[in-house]
Protein backbone atom coordinates (compact mmCIF):
# COMPACT_ATOMS: atom_id res chain seq x y z
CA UNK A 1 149.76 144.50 64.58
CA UNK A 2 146.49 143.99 64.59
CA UNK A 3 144.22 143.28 61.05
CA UNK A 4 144.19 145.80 58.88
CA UNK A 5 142.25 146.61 55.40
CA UNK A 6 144.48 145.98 52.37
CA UNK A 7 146.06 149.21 51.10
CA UNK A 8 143.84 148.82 47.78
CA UNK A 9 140.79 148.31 50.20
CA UNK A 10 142.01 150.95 52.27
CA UNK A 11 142.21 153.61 49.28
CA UNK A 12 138.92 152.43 48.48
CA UNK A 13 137.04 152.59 51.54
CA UNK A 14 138.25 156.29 51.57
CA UNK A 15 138.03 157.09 48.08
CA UNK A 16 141.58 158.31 48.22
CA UNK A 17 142.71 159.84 44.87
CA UNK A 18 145.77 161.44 45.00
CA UNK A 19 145.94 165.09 45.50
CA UNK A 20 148.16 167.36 42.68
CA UNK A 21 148.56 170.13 44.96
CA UNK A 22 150.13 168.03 47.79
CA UNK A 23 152.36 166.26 45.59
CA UNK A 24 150.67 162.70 46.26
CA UNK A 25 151.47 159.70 44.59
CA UNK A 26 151.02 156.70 46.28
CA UNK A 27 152.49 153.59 47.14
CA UNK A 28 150.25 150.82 47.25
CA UNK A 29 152.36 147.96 46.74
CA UNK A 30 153.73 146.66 50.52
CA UNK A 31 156.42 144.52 48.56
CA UNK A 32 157.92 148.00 47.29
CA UNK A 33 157.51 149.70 50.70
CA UNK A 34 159.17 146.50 52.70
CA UNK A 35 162.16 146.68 50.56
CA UNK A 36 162.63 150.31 51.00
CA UNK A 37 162.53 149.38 54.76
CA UNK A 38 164.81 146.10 54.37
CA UNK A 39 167.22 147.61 52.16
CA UNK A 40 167.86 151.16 54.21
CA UNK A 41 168.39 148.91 57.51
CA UNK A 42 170.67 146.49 55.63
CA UNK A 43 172.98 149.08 54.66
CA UNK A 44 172.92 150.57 58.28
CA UNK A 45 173.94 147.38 59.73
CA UNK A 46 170.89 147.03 61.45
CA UNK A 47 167.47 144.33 61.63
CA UNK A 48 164.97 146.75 63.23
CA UNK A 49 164.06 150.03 64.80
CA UNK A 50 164.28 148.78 67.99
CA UNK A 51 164.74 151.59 70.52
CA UNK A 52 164.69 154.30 67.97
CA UNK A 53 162.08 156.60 66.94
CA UNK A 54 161.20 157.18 63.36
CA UNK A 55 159.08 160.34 61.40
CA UNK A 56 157.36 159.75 58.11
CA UNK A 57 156.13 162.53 56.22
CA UNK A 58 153.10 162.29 53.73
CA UNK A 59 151.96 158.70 54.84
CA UNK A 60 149.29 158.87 52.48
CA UNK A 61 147.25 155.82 52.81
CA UNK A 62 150.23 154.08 55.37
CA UNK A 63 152.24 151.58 53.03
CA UNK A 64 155.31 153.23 53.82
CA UNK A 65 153.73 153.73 57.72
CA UNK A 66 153.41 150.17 58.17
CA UNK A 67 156.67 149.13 56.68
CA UNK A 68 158.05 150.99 59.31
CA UNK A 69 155.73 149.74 62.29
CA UNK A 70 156.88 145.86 61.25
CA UNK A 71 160.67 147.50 61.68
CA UNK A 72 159.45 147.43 65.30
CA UNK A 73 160.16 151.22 66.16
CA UNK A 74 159.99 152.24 69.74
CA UNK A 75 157.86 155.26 68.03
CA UNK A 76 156.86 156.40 65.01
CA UNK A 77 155.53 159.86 64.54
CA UNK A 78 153.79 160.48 60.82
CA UNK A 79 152.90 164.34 59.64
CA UNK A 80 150.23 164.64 57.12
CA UNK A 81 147.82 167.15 56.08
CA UNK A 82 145.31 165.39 54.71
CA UNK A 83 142.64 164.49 56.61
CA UNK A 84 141.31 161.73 54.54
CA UNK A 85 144.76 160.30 55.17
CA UNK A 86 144.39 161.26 59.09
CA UNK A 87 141.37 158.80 59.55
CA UNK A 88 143.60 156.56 58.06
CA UNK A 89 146.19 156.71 60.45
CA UNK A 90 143.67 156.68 63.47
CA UNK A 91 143.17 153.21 62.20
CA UNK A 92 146.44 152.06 62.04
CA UNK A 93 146.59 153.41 65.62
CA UNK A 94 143.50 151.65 67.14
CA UNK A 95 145.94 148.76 65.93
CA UNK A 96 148.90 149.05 67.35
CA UNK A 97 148.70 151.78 69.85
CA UNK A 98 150.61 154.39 71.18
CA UNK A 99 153.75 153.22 69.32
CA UNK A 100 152.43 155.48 66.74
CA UNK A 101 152.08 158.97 66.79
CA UNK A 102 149.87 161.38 64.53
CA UNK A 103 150.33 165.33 63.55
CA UNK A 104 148.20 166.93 61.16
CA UNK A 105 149.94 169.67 60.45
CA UNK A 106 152.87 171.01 57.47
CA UNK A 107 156.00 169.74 57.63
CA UNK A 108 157.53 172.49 56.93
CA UNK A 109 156.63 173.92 59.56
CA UNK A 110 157.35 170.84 62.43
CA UNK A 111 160.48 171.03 64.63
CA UNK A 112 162.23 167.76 63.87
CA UNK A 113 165.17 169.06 66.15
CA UNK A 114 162.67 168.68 69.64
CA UNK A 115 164.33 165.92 72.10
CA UNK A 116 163.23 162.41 71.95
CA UNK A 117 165.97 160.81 73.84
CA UNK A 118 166.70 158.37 71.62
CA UNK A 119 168.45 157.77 67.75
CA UNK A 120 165.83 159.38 65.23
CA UNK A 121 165.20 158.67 61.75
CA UNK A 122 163.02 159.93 59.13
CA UNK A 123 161.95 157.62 56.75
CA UNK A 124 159.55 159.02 53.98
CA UNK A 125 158.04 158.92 50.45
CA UNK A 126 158.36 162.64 50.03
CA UNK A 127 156.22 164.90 48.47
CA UNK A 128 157.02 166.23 45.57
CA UNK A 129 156.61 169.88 46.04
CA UNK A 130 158.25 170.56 49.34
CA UNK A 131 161.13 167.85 49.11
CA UNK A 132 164.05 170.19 48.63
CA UNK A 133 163.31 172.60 51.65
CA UNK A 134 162.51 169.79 54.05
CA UNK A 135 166.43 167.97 53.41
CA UNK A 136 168.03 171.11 53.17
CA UNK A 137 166.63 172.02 56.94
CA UNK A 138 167.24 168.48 57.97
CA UNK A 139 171.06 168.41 56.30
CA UNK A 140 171.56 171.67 58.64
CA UNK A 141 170.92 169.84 61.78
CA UNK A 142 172.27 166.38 60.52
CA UNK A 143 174.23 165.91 63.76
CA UNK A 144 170.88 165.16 65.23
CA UNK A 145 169.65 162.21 62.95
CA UNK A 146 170.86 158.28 63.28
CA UNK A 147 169.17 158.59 59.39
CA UNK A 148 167.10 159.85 56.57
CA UNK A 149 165.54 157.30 54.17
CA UNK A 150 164.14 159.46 51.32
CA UNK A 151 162.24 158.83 48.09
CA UNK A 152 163.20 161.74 45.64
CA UNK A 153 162.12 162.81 41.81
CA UNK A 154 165.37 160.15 39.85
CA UNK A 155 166.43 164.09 39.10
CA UNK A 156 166.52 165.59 42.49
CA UNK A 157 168.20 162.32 43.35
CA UNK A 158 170.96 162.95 40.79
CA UNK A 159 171.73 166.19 42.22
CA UNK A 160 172.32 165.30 45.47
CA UNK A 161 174.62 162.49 44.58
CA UNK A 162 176.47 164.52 41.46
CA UNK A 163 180.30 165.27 41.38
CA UNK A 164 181.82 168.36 41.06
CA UNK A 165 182.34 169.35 37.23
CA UNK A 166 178.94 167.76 36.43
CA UNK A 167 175.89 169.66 35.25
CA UNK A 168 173.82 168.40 37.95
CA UNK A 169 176.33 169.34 40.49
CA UNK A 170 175.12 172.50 42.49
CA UNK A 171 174.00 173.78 46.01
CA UNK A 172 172.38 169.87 47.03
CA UNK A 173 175.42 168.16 46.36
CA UNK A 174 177.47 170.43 48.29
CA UNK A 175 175.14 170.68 51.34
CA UNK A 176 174.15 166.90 51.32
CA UNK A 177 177.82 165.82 50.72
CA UNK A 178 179.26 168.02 53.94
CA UNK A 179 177.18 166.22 55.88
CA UNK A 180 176.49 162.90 55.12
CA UNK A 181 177.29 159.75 53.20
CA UNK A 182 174.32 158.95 50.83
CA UNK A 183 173.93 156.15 49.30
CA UNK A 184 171.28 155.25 46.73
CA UNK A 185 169.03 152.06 47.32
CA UNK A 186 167.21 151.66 44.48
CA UNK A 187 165.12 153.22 41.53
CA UNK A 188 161.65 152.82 40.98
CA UNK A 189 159.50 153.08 37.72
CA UNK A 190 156.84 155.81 37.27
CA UNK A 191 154.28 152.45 37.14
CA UNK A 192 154.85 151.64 41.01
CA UNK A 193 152.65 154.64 41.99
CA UNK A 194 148.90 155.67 41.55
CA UNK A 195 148.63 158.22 40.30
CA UNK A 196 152.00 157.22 38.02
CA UNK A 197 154.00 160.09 37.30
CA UNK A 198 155.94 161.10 34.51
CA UNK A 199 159.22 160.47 35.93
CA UNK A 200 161.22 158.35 37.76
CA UNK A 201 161.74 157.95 41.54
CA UNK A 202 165.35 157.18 43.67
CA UNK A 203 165.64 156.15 47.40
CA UNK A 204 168.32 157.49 49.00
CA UNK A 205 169.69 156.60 52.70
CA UNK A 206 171.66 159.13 54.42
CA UNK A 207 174.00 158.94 57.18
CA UNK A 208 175.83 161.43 59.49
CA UNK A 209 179.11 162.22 58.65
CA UNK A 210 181.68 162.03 61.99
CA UNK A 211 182.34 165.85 61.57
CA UNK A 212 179.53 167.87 60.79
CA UNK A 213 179.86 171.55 60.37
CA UNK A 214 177.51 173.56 62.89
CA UNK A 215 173.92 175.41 61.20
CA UNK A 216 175.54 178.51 61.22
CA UNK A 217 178.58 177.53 58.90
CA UNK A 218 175.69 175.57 56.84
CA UNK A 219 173.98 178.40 56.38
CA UNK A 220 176.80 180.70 54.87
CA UNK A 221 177.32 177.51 52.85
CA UNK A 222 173.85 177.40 51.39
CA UNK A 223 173.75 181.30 50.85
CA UNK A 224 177.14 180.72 48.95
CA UNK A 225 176.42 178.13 46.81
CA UNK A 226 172.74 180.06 46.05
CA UNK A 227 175.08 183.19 44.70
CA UNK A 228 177.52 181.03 42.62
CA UNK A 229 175.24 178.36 41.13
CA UNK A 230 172.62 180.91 40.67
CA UNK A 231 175.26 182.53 37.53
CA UNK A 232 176.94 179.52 37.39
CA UNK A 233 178.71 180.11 33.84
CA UNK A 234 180.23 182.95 35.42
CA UNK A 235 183.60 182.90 37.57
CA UNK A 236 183.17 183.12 40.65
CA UNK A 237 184.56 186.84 41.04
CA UNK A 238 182.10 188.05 39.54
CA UNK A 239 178.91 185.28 40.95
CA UNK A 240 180.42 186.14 44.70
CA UNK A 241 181.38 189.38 44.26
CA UNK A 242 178.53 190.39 46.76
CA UNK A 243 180.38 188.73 49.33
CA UNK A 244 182.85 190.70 51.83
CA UNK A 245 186.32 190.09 51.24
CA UNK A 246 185.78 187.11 49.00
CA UNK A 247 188.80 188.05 46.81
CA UNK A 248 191.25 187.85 49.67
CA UNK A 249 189.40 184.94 50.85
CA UNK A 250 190.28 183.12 48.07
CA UNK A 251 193.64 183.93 47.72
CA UNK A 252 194.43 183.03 51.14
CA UNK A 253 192.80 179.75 50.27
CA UNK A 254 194.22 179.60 47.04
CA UNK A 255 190.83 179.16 44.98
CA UNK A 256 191.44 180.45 41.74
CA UNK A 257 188.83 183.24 41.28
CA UNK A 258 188.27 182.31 37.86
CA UNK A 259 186.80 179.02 38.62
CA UNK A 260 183.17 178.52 38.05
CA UNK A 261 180.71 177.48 40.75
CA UNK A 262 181.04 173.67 39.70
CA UNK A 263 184.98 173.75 39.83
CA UNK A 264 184.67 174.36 43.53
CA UNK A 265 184.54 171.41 45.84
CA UNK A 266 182.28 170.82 48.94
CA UNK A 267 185.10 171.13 51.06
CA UNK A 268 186.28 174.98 49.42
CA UNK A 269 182.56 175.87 49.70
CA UNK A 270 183.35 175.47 53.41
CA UNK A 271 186.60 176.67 53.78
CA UNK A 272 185.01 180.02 52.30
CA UNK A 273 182.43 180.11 54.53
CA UNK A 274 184.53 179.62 57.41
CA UNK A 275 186.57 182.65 56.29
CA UNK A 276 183.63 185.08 55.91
């Protein structure tokens, strides 16, 4: 890679201050965004990116970006929506090329899914305010991914990861924990970012279970778990009592209809929605 501007003298060159209403805090510290890099490939089993192709969402001023780049990926593709952050990138790309791709543009509404012929990862400090709806569509079509490497809200984080019976335990656990092994990296204090937030942050690396249930199956899942975690101090004959035949259901199953929604495990949540 060619020389580039310090991220400080990058964020100052473009007067970058973070943006509330795109969920921005940045990472500015390239010891913090190399060990996010280094620590998801160690647990993969892996040195590099080599032959892979990698999407970061939110690059911001490109910490995270060039983290990735040194990971040597055959391509990285970033998505961002601010344009400040878009001249940015351009100059990361007079650097090193065509290795790195740019779409300004909403995540939300990107097709991760399209073909690129080889393993794909998504590696990402996410924003804030759309970080739920972006894993949930990328747990549905988790078959698809070699990885995800995701900075969360320490809360968010907690859900995902929480067992059944817990009070965090609701419709991210189940969906993340049908289709993937997570494990978490490592937490990071409210004083790594600028702006800092109020909270803490989590990284979390996810992997591809061998058996994945199909987006269809998913998606009675996720309307499921909406329904019982939605009233979730009520038993579940009366939380998904809007669902056909869920009393027989669940007696041929032999769920106890008097369970709550965090009695249930990941597993009955699918053997429902198989059934329905």
């Amino acid at each position: 890679m060619k020389e580039l501007l310090s991220l400080k003298e990058t964020v100052d060159k473009y007067e970058l201050l973070a943006k509330k209403s795109l969920g921005q805090n940045f990472l500015l510290d390239m010891n913090i965004t190399n060990k996010i890099i280094r620590l998801s490939l160690d647990a993969q089993h892996k040195t590099d990116f080599k032959g892979e192709c990698v999407f970061e969402i939110g690059p911001g001023p490109g910490g995270l970006t060039r983290a990735i780049l040194n990971a040597e990926p055959a391509e990285l593709t970033v998505i961002e929506m601010d344009s400040r952050c878009i001249q940015i990138m351009n100059e990361i790309k007079d650097a090193v090329g065509e290795q790195l791709q740019i779409i300004e543009g909403d995540a939300l509404k990107f097709d991760f899914t399209l073909s690129k012929n080889m393993p794909k990862n998504i590696v990402s400090n996410l924003p804030y305010n759309i970080s739920v709806p972006l894993l949930i569509s990328w747990l549905k079509n988790m078959a698809q991914y070699s990885s995800l490497t995701l900075m969360f809200q320490k809360e968010v984080a907690e859900r995902i990861t929480a067992d059944i019976g817990t009070k965090d335990y609701g419709r991210l656990s189940v969906l993340a924990q049908l289709t993937c092994h997570i494990k978490t990296l490592f937490n990071l204090s409210p004083t790594c970012f600028v702006p800092a937030p109020k909270i803490w942050s989590t990284v979390l690396l996810f992997q591809p279970l061998a058996e994945i249930p199909s987006a269809d199956i998913l998606s009675k899942v996720e309307k499921l778990t909406t329904l019982a975690f939605g009233q979730r101090r009520k038993m579940i004959r009366q939380s998904l009592k809007s669902v056909a035949n869920i009393t027989s259901v669940c007696e041929e199953l032999n769920i106890d209809l008097t369970c709550r929604a965090e009695n249930l495990t990941p597993q009955q949540y699918l053997q429902i929605a198989q059934k329905i």
